[in-house]
Protein backbone atom coordinates (compact mmCIF):
# COMPACT_ATOMS: atom_id res chain seq x y z
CA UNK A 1 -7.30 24.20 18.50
CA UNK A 2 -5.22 26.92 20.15
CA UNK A 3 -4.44 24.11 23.11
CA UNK A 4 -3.93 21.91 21.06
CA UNK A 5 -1.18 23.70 19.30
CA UNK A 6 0.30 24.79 22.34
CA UNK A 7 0.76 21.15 23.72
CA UNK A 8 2.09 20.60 20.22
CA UNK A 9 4.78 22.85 19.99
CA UNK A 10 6.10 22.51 23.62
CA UNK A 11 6.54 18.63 22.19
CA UNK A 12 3.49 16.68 24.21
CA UNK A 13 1.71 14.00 22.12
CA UNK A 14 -2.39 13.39 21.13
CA UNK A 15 -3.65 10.29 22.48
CA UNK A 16 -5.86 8.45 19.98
CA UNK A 17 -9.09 9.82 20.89
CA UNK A 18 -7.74 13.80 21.13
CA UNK A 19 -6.64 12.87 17.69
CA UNK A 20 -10.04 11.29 16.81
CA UNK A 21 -11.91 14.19 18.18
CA UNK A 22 -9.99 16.40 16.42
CA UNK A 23 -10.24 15.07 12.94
CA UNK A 24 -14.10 14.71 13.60
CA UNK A 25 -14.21 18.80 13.89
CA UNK A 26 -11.77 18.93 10.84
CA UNK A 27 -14.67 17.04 9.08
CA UNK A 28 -17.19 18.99 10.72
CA UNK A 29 -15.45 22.14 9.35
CA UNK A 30 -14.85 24.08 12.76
CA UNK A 31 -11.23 25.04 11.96
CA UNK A 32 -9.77 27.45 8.98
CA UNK A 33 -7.19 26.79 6.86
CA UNK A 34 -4.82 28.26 8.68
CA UNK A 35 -5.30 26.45 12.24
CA UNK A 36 -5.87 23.20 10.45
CA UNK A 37 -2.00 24.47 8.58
CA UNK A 38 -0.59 24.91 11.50
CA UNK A 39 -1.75 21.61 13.13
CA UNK A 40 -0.39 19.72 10.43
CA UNK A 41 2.81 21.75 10.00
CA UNK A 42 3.60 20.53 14.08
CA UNK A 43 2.93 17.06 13.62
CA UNK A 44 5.64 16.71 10.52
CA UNK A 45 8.48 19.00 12.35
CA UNK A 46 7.96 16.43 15.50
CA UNK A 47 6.79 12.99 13.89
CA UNK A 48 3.82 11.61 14.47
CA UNK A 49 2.84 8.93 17.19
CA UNK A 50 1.23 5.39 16.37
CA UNK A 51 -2.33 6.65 18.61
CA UNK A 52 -2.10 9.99 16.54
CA UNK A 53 -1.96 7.93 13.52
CA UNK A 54 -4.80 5.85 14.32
CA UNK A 55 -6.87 8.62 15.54
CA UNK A 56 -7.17 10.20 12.00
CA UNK A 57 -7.27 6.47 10.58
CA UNK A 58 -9.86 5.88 12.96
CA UNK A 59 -12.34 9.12 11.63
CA UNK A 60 -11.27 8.29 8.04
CA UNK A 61 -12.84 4.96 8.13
CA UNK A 62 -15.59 6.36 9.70
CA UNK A 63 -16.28 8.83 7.39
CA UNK A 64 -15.76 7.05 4.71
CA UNK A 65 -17.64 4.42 2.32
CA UNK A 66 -17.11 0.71 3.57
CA UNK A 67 -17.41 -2.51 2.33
CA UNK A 68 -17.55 -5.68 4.29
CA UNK A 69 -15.34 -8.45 2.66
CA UNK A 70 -13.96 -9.89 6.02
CA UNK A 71 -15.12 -13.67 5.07
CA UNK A 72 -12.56 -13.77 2.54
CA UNK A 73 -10.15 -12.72 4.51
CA UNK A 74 -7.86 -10.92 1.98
CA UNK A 75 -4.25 -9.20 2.18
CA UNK A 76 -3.52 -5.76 0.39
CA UNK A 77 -0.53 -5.14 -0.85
CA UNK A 78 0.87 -1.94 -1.09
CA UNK A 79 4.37 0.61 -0.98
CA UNK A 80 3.88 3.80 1.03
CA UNK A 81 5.13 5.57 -1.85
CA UNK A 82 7.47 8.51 -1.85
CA UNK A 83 10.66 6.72 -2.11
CA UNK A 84 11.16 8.71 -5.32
CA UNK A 85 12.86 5.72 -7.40
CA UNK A 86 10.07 5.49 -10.01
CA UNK A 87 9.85 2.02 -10.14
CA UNK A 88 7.63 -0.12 -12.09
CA UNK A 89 4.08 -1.49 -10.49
CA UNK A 90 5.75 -3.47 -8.21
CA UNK A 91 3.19 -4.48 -5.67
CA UNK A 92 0.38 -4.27 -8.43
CA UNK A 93 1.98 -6.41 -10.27
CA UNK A 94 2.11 -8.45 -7.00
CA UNK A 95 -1.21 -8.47 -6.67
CA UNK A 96 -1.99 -10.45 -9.53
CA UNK A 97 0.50 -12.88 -8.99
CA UNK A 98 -0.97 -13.48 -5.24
CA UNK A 99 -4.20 -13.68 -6.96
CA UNK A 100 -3.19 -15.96 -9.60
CA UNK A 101 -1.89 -18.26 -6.65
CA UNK A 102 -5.43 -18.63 -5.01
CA UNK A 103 -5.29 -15.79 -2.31
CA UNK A 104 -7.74 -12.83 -2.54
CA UNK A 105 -6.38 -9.43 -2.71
CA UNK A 106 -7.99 -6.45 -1.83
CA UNK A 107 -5.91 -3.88 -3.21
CA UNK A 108 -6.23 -0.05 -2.19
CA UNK A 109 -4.71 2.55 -4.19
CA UNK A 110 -4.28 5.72 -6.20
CA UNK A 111 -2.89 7.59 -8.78
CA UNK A 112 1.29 8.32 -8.63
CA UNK A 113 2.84 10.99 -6.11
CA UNK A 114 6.60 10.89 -6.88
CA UNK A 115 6.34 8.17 -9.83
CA UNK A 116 4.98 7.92 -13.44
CA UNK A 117 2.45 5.66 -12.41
CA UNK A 118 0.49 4.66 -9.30
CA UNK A 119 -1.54 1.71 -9.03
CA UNK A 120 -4.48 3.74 -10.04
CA UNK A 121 -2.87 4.55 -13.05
CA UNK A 122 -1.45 1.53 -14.21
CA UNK A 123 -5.10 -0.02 -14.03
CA UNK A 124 -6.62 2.40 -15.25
CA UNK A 125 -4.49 2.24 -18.30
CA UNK A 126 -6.17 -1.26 -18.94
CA UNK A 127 -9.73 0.25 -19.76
CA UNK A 128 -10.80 -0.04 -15.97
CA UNK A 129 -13.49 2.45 -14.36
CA UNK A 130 -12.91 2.33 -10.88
CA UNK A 131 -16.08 1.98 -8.69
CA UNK A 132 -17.21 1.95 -4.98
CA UNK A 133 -20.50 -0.53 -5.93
CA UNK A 134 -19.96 -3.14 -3.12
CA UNK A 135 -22.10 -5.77 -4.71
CA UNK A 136 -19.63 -5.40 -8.41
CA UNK A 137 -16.17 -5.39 -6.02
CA UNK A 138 -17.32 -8.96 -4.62
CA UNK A 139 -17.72 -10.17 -7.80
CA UNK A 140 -14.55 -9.14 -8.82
CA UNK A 141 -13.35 -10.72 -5.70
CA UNK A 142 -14.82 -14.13 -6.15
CA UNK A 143 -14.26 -14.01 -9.91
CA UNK A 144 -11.21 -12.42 -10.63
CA UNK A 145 -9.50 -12.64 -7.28
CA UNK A 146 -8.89 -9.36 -7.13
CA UNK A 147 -11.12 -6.20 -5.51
CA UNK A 148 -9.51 -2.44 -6.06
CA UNK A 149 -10.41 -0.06 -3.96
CA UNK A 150 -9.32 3.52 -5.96
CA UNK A 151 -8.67 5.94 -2.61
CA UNK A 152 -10.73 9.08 -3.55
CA UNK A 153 -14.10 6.93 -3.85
CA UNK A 154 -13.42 5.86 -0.30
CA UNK A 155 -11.89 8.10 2.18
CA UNK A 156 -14.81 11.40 1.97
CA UNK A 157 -12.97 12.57 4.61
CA UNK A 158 -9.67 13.67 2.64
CA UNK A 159 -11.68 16.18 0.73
CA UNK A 160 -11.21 18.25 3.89
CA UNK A 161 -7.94 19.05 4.10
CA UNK A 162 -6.98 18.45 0.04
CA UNK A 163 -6.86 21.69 -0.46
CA UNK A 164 -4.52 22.48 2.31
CA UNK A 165 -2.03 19.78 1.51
CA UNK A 166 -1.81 20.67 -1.66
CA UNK A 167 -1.11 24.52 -1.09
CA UNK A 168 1.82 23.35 1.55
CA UNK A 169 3.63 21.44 -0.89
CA UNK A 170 5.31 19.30 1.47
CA UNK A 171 4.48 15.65 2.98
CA UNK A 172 2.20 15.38 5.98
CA UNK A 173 0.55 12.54 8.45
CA UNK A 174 -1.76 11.86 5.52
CA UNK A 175 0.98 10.71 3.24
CA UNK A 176 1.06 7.90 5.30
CA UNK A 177 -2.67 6.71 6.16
CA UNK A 178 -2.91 5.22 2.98
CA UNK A 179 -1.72 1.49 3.87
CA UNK A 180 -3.87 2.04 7.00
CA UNK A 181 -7.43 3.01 5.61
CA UNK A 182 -8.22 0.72 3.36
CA UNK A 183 -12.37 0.52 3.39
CA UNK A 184 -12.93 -3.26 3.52
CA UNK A 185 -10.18 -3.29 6.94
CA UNK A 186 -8.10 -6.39 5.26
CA UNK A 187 -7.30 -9.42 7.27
CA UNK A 188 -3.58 -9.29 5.91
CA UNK A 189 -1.30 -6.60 5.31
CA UNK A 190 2.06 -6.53 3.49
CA UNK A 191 3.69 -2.90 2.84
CA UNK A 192 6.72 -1.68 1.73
CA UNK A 193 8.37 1.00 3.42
CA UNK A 194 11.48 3.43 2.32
CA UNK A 195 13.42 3.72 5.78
CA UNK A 196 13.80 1.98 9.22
CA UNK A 197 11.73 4.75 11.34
CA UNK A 198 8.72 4.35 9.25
CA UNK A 199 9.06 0.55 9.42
CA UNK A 200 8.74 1.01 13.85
CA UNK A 201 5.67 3.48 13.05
CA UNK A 202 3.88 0.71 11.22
CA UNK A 203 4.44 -2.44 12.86
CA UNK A 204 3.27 -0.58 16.02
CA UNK A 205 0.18 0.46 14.62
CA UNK A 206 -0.27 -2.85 12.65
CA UNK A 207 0.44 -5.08 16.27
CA UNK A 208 -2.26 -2.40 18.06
CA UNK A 209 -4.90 -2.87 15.18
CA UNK A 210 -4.34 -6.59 15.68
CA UNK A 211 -4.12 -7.74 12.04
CA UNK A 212 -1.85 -9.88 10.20
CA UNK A 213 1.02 -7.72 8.66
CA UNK A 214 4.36 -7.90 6.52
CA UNK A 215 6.69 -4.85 6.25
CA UNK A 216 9.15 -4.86 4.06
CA UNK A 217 12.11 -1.71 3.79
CA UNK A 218 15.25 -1.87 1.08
CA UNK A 219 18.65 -0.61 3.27
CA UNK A 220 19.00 1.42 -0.32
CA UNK A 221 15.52 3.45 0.20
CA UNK A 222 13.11 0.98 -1.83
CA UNK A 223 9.69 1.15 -0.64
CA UNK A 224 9.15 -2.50 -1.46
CA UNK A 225 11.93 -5.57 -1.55
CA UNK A 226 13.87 -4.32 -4.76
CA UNK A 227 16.40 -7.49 -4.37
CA UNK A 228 19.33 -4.36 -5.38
CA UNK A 229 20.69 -5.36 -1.85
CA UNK A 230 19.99 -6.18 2.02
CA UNK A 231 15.77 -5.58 3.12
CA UNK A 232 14.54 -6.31 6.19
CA UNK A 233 11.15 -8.21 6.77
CA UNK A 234 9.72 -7.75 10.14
CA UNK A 235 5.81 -9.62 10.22
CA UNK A 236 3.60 -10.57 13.72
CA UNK A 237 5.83 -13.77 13.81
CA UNK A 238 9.65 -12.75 13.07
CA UNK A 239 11.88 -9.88 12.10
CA UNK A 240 14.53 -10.86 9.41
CA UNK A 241 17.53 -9.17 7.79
CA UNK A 242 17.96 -11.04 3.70
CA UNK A 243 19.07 -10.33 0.58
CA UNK A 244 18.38 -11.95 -3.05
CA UNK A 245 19.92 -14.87 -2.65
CA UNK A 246 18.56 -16.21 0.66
CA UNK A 247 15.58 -16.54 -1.65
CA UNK A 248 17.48 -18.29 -4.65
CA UNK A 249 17.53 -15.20 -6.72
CA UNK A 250 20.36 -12.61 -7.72
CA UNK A 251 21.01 -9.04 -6.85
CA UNK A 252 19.86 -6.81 -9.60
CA UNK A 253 20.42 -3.55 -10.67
CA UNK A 254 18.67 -0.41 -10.32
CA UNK A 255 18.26 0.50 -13.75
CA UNK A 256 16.31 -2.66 -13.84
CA UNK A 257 13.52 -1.50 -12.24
CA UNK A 258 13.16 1.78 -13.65
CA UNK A 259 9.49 2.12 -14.53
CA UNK A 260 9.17 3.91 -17.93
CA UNK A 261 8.78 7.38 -18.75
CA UNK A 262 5.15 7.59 -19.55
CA UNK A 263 2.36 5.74 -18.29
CA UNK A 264 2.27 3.74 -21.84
CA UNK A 265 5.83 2.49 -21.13
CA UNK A 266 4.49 1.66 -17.42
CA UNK A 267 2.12 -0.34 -18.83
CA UNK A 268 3.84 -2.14 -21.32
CA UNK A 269 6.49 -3.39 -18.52
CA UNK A 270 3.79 -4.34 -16.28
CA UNK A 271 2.32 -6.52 -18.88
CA UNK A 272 5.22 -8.06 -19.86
CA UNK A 273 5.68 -9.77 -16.16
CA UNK A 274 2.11 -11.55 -16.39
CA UNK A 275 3.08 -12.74 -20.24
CA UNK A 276 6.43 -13.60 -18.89
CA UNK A 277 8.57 -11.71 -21.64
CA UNK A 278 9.91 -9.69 -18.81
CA UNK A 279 13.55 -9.67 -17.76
CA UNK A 280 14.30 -11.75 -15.55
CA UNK A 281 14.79 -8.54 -12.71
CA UNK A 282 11.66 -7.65 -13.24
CA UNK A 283 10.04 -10.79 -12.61
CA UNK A 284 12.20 -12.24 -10.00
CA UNK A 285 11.49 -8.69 -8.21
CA UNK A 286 7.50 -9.23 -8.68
CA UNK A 287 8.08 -13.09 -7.44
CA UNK A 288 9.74 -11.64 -3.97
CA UNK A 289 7.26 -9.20 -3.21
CA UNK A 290 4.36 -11.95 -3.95
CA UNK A 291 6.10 -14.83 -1.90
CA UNK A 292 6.16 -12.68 1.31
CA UNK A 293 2.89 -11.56 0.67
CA UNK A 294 1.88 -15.17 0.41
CA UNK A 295 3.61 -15.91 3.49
CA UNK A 296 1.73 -13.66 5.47
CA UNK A 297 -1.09 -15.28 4.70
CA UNK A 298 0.08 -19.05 5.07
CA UNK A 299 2.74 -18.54 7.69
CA UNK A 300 3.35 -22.31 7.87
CA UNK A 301 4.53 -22.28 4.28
CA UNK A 302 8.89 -21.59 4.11
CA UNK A 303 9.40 -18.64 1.94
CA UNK A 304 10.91 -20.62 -0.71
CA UNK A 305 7.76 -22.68 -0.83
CA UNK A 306 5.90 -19.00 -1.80
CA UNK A 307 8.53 -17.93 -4.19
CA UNK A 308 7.60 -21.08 -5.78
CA UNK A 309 4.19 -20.49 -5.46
CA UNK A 310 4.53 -17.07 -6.79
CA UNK A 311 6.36 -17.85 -9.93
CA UNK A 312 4.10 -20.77 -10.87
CA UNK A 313 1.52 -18.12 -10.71
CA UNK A 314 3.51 -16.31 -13.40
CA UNK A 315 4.79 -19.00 -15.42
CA UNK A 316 1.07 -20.80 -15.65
CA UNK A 317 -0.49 -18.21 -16.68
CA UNK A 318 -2.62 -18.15 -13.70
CA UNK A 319 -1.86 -14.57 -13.08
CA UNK A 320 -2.24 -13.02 -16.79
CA UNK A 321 -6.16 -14.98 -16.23
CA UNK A 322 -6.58 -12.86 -13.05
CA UNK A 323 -5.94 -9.80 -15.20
CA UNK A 324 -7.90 -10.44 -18.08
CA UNK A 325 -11.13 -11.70 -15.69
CA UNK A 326 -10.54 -8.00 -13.73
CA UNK A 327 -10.10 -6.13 -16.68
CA UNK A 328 -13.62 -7.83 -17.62
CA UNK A 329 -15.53 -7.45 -14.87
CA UNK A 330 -14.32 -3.97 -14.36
CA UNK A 331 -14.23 -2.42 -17.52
């Protein structure tokens, strides 16, 4: 660890398998607090590299509890979180809507950092136990169209350095593994991120992985396409600069999106997009995030074919059904 440091601080980077071999010991519990600290502490005041990333991605998934789903090839769709707008469930919300269209979603998540509610929360507001049974996630899958995947059943490996994150009180490399590490290893990927650097960091990680991938970034900080004003879109196929109405929508306003200030309240809005007694902001913000999802998956579709797509899902019904069959199956 001491060398380690050293090459650290005078600014050298990990490759991928120094990083590997080092989270392996951090699992194997051959560093204190402090080293393991101090480690983390130097990668944060430098930024991290795309092969350090995927190092510790690389021992998370290996340490973790995995479930094979790769014949039905889904997307997850998720926001990196810690954009600090407390928004509504955006891309949960999402998720049912994508579901509701026909695509399978395997959704990885957890409870809210800087927000009322997380995705864990949100579902677990609906009566949901969240499991890590592979056999009752399939069925959920086939049945519902939807498999979540709550983060602390998964990743064993975060136990180790819990602790230590949460005595530093600040963000580290591990705030952002969580779009990266999801146990079935998705087909598709579509994630919303809340700047421009963090948007480079993923899309190179996401092109060496190999997988099919969305980003998404608001100009104004969203962590997910909050149609308030310019986003960029950059995916294996284009890079894009848009705004609301390149999608036939309008610009809405912040306050629109606010999320509640309980979980109750977060719930209630989230519902009201799959009943459709939304406002319209709300839904048309839901329908955005689910059409580039969609096109992620179906490239050959124009995005205005999977906003369409997307708000049929809504305006059906389709995607209320995909609740009420998860809620079901997973209650």
């Amino acid at each position: 660890m001491k060398q380690i440091l050293t090459s650290l601080i005078e600014g050298k980077s990990l490759t991928r398998q120094q990083t590997r071999e080092l989270m392996t010991d951090i699992t194997k519990e051959k560093f204190n607090d402090c080293q393991i600290a101090a480690f983390l502490t130097a990668l944060q005041m430098r930024g991290i590299t795309v092969d350090e990333l995927l190092g510790l991605r690389d021992v998370l998934l290996e340490t973790g509890v995995s479930i094979d789903l790769s014949p039905y090839q889904t997307i997850d769709i998720v926001g990196t979180g810690g954009d600090g707008k407390n928004t509504f469930n955006i891309s949960t919300c999402s998720t049912f809507v994508i579901a509701g269209a026909g695509y399978k979603v395997s959704k990885h998540g957890n409870y809210g950092a800087t927000s009322v509610s997380g995705a864990s929360n949100v579902i677990e507001e609906h009566g949901v136990k969240f499991t890590n049974d592979a056999d009752k996630l399939k069925r959920s899958l086939e049945e519902s169209g939807v498999a979540y995947f709550h983060a602390p059943l998964f990743a064993r490996g975060m136990k180790f350095v819990a602790p230590i994150r949460k005595a530093m009180q600040v963000p580290t490399c591990f705030n952002l593994l969580g779009p990266l590490v999801n146990p079935c290893k998705p087909t598709y990927n579509f994630l919303g991120v809340a700047n421009l650097n963090l948007m480079r960091l993923y899309t190179n990680a996401l092109q060496k992985l190999g997988v099919g991938f969305g980003i998404v970034c608001s100009y104004d900080g969203y962590d997910e396409i909050s149609l308030t004003g310019d986003f960029k879109v950059t995916t294996n196929y284009m890079e894009k600069v848009l705004k609301a109405e390149d999608l036939g929508l309008t610009t809405v306003r912040k306050e629109e999106l606010f999320g509640g200030n309980s979980k109750e309240e977060a719930k209630a809005i989230f519902d009201s997009v799959l009943q459709g007694t939304s406002t319209e902001a709300q839904k048309n913000v839901v329908i955005a995030n689910a059409a580039f999802a969609i096109n992620v998956i179906d490239k050959d579709k124009t995005i205005e074919d999977c906003v369409c797509i997307a708000r049929e899902s809504i305006e059906s019904g389709k995607a209320l059904n995909c609740l009420k069959r998860f809620i079901e199956i997973n209650s």
